[in-house]
Protein backbone atom coordinates (compact mmCIF):
# COMPACT_ATOMS: atom_id res chain seq x y z
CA UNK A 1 16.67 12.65 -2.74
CA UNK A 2 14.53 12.72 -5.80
CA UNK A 3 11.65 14.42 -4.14
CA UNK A 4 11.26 16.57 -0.94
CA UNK A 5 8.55 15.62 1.41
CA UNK A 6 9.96 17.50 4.37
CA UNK A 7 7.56 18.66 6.90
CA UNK A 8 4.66 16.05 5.34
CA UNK A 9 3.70 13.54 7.60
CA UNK A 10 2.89 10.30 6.08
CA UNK A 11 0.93 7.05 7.38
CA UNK A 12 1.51 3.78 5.52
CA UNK A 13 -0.85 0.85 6.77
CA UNK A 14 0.62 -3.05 6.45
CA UNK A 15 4.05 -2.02 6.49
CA UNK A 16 5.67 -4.81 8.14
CA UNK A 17 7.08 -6.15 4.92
CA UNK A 18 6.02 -5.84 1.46
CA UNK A 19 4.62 -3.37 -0.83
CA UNK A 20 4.16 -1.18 2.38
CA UNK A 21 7.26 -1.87 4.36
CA UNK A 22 8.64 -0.20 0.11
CA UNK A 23 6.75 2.50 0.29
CA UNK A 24 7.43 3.28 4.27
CA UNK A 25 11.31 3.30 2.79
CA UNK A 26 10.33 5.42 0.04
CA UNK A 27 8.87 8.06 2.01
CA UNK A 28 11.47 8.30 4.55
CA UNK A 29 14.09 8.62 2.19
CA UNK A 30 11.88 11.58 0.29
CA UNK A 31 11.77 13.56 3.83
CA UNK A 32 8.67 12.73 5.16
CA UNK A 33 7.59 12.16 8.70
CA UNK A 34 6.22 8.04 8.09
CA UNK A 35 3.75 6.29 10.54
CA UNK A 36 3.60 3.01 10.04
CA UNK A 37 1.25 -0.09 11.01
CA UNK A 38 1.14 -3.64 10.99
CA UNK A 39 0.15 -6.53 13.61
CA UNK A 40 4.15 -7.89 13.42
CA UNK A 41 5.91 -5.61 16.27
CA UNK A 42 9.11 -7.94 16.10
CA UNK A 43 10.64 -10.24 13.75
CA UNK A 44 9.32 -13.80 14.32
CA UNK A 45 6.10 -13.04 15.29
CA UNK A 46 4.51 -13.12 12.87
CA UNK A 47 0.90 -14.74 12.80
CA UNK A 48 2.24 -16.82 9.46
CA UNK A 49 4.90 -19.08 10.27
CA UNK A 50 8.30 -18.09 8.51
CA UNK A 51 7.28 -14.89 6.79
CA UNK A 52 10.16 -12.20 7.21
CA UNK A 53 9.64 -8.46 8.33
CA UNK A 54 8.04 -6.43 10.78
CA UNK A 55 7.15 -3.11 12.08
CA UNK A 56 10.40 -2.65 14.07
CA UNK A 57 12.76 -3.51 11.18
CA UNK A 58 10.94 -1.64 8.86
CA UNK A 59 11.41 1.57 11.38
CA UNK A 60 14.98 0.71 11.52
CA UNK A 61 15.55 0.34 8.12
CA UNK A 62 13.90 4.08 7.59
CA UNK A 63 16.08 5.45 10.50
CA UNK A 64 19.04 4.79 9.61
CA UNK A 65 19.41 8.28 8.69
CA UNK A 66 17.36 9.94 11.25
CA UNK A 67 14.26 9.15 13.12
CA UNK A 68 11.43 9.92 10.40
CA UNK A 69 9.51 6.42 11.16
CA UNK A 70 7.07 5.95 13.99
CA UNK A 71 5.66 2.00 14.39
CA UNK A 72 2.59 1.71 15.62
CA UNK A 73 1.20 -1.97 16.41
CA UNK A 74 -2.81 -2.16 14.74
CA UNK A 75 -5.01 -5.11 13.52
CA UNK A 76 -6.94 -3.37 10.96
CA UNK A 77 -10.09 -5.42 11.74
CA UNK A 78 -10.71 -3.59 14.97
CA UNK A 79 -11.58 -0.26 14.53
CA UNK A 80 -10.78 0.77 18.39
CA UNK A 81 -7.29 -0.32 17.43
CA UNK A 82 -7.18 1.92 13.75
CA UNK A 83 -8.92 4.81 15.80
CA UNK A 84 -6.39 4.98 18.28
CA UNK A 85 -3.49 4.99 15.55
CA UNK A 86 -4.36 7.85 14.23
CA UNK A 87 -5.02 9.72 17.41
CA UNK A 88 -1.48 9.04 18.43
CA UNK A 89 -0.26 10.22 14.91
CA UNK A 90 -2.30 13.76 15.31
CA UNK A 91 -1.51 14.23 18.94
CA UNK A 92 2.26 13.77 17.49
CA UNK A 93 2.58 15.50 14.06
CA UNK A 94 -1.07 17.42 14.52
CA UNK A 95 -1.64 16.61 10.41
CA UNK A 96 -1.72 14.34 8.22
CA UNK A 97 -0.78 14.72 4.45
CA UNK A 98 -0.08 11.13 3.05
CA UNK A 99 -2.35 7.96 3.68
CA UNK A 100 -0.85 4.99 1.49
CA UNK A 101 -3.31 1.82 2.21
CA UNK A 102 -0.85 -1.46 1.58
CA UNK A 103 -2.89 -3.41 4.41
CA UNK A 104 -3.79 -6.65 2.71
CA UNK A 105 -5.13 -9.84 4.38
CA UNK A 106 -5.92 -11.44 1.17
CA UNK A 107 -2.40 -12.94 0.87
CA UNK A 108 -2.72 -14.89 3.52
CA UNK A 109 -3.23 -18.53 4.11
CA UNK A 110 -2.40 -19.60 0.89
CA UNK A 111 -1.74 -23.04 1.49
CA UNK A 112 -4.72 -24.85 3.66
CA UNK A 113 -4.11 -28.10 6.14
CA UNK A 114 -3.60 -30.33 3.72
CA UNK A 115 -1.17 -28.68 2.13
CA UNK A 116 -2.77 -27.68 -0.46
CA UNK A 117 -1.98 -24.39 -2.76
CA UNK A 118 -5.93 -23.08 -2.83
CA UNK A 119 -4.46 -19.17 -4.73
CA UNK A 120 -5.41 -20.50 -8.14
CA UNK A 121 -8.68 -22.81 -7.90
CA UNK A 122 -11.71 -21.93 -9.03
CA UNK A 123 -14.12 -20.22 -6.47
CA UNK A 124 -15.95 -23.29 -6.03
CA UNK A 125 -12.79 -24.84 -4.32
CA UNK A 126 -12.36 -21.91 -2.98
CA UNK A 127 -11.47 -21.33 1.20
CA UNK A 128 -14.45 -18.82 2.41
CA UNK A 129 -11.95 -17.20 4.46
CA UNK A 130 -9.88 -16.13 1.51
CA UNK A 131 -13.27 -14.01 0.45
CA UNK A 132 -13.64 -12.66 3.83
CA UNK A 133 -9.66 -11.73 4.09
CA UNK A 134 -10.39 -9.50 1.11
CA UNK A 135 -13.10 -8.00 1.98
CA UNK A 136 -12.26 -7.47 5.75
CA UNK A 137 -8.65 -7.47 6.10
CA UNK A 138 -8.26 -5.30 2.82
CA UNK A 139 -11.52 -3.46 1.15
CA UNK A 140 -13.19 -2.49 4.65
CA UNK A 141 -9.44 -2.01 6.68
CA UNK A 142 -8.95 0.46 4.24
CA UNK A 143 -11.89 2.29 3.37
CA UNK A 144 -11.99 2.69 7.70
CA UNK A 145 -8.57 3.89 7.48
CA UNK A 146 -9.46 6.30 4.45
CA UNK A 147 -12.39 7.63 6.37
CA UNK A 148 -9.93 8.65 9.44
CA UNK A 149 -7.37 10.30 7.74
CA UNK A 150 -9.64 12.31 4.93
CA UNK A 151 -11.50 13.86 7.99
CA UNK A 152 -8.64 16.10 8.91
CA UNK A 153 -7.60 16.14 5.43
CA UNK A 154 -10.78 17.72 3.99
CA UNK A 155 -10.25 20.12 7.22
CA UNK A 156 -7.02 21.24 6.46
CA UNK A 157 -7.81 21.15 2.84
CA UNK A 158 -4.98 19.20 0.98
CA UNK A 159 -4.08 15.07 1.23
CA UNK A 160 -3.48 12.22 -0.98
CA UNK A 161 -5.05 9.08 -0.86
CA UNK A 162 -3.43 6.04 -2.14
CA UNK A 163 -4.74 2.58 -2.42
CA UNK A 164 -2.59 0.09 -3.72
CA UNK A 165 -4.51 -1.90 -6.00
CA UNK A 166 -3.94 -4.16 -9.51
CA UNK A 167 -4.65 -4.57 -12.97
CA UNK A 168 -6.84 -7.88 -11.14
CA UNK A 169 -9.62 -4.86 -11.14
CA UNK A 170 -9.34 -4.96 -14.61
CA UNK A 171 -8.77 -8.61 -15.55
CA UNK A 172 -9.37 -12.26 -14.54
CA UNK A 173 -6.26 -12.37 -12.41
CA UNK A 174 -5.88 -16.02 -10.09
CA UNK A 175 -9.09 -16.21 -8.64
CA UNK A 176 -12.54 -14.55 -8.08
CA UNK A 177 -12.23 -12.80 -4.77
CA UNK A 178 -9.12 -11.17 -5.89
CA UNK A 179 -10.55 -9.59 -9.09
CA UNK A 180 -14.20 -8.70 -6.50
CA UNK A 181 -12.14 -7.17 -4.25
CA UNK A 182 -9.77 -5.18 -6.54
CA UNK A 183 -12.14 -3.80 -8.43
CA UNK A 184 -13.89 -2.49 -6.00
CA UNK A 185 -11.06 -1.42 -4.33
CA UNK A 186 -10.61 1.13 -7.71
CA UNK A 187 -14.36 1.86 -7.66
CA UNK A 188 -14.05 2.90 -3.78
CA UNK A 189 -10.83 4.96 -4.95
CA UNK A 190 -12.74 7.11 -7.77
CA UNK A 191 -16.09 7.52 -5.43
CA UNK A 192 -14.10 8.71 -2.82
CA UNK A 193 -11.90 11.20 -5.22
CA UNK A 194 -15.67 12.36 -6.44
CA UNK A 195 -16.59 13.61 -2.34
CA UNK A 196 -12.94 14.47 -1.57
CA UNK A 197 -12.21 17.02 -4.95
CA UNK A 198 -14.20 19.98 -3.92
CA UNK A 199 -11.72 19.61 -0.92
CA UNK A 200 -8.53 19.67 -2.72
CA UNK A 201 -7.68 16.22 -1.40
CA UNK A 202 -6.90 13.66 -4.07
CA UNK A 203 -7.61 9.60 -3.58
CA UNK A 204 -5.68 7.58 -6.71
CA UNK A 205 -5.17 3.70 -7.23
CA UNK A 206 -1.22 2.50 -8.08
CA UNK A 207 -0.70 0.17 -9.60
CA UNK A 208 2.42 -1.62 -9.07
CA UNK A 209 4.32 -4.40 -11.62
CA UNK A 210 5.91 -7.26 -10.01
CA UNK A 211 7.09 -6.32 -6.95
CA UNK A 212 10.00 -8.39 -5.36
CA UNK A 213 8.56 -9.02 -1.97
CA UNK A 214 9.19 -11.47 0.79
CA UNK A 215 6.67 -13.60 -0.89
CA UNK A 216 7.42 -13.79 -4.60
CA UNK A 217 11.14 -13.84 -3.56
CA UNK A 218 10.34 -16.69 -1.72
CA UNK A 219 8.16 -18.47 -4.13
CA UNK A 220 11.22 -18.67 -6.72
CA UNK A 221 8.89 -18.79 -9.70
CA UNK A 222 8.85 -15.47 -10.76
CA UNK A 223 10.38 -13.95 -13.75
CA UNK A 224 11.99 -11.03 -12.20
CA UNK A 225 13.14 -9.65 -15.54
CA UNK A 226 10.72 -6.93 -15.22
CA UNK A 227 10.18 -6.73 -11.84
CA UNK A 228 10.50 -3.96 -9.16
CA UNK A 229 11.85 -3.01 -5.47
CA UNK A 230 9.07 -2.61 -2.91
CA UNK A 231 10.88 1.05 -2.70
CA UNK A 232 9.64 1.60 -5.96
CA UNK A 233 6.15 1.97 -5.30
CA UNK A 234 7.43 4.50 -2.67
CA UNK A 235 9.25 6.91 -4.84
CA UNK A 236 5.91 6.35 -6.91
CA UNK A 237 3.61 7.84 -4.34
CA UNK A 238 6.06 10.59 -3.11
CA UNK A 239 6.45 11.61 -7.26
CA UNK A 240 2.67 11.79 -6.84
CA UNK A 241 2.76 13.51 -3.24
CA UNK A 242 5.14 16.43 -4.66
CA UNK A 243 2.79 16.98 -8.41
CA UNK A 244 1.30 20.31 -8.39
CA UNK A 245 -0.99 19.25 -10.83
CA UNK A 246 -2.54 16.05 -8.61
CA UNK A 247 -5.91 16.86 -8.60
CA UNK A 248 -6.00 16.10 -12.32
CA UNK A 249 -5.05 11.90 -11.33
CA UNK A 250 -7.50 12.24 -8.52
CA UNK A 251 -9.81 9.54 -9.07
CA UNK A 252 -7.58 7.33 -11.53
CA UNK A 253 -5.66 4.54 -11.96
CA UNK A 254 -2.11 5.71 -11.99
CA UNK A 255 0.61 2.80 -12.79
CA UNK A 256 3.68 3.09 -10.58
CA UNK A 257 6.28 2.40 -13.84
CA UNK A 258 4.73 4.99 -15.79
CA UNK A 259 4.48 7.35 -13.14
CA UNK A 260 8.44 6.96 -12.75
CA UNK A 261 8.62 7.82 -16.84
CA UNK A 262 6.47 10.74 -16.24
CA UNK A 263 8.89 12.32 -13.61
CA UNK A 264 12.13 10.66 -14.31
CA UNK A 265 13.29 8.69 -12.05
CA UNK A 266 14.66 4.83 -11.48
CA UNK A 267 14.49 1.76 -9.25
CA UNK A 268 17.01 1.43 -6.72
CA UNK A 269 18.94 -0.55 -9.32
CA UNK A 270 18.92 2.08 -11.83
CA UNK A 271 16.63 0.15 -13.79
CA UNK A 272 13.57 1.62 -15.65
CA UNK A 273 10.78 -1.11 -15.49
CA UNK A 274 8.59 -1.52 -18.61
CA UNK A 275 4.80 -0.62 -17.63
CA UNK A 276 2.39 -3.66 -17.38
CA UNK A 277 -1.16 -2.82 -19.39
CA UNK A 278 -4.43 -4.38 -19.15
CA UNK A 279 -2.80 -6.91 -22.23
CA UNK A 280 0.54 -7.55 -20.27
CA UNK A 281 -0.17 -7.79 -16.94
């Protein structure tokens, strides 16, 4: 165990695969208490037909060595649904140190009716729901989210913050709506670490490299020379979870790869991946 997180209590939204299922396995295996969400209870039902994971296996995966994961079935578009979450969660563990935000509609739909792969047209082709998926399903899912956890956070005065976000802030990166809604998922990020640092309670953007997911590993046209284990980003945010000193990221970009330089550890294969910059990525 690289880092202790024993006794924090950690809530990871869109963790029925993916980047947040990672960091759910990440947390768990740091010590942490992890709540999880996601609108897949059990594999195969998924709302996209085919698509691997869900909140049970990811639970299962993280118990394997004792029960530190909680599932908790929530469409992120209804806030009755997020509200309730996180009542369970307090009425449970009565705190709340850790809010990762991995919920992400923007992914989905990729290919329309006719087939068609719509990711990398320009926004004049471009599906209207993939612009509201981002900004529903993923900007205002998790600045609701944020708002629910940093109340008893600024109460209890400590928390970290972490939206998932990519150098697609930074860049042109596939299509419009991705680099809109990443952007300001990083400007959200720094405006909320500007309300939230008079309250010790840090909010920071990762930024992850490739990450081998259900979907890239799927796609098969990945390079995945340089790529990285969704449990990567999770070691990432419990490096960040465990620095004394995180008040002085609050408000940053942090990238995952050089965050596991900084404190010395690996992937899960051993491996050390190279850090993507605004030029690489």
């Amino acid at each position: 165990m690289p880092f202790d997180l024993k006794g924090a209590v950690a809530v990871v939204t869109g963790a029925s695969r993916g980047v947040g299922r990672g960091v759910a396995l990440g947390l768990c295996a740091s010590g942490a208490t992890v709540h999880i969400t996601g609108r897949t209870e059990a594999e195969g039902h998924s709302k996209e037909a085919g698509l691997a994971g869900s909140l049970q296996r990811t639970a299962d995966e993280c118990n394997t060595s004792g029960e530190r994961c909680f599932p908790h079935v929530c469409d992120h578009l209804d806030d009755t649904q997020t509200k309730r979450v996180f009542q369970e969660i307090l009425d449970r563990d009565h705190h709340i140190d850790i809010l990762v935000n991995s919920v992400w509609g923007g992914y989905e739909a990729m290919v329309d009716e006719r087939g068609r792969f719509t990711w990398m047209l320009p926004f004049w082709q471009q599906p209207m729901t993939r612009w509201d998926r981002m900004l529903a399903a993923g900007l205002r899912a998790r600045y609701f989210a944020a708002q629910e956890a940093a109340r008893h956070m600024v109460e209890q005065r400590r928390g970290l913050i972490v939206n998932i976000s990519s150098w697609a802030g930074q860049k042109y990166v596939a299509n419009v709506a991705y680099g809109v809604a990443t952007a300001a998922m990083d400007r959200m990020t720094r405006d909320m670490a500007h309300e939230l640092r008079k309250h010790e309670v840090a909010a920071i953007s990762l930024y992850p490299g490739l990450v081998r997911t259900e979907r890239v590993l799927a796609a098969q046209v990945f390079d995945l020379s340089n790529s990285e284990s969704p449990q990567f980003l999770g070691l990432a945010v419990a490096a960040l979870a465990t620095d004394p000193n995180i008040m002085r990221k609050s408000g940053s970009v942090v990238v995952a790869a050089e965050i596991a330089r900084e404190f010395g550890f690996t992937d899960i294969d051993g491996k050390q991946p190279l850090p993507l910059t605004l030029d690489t990525a």
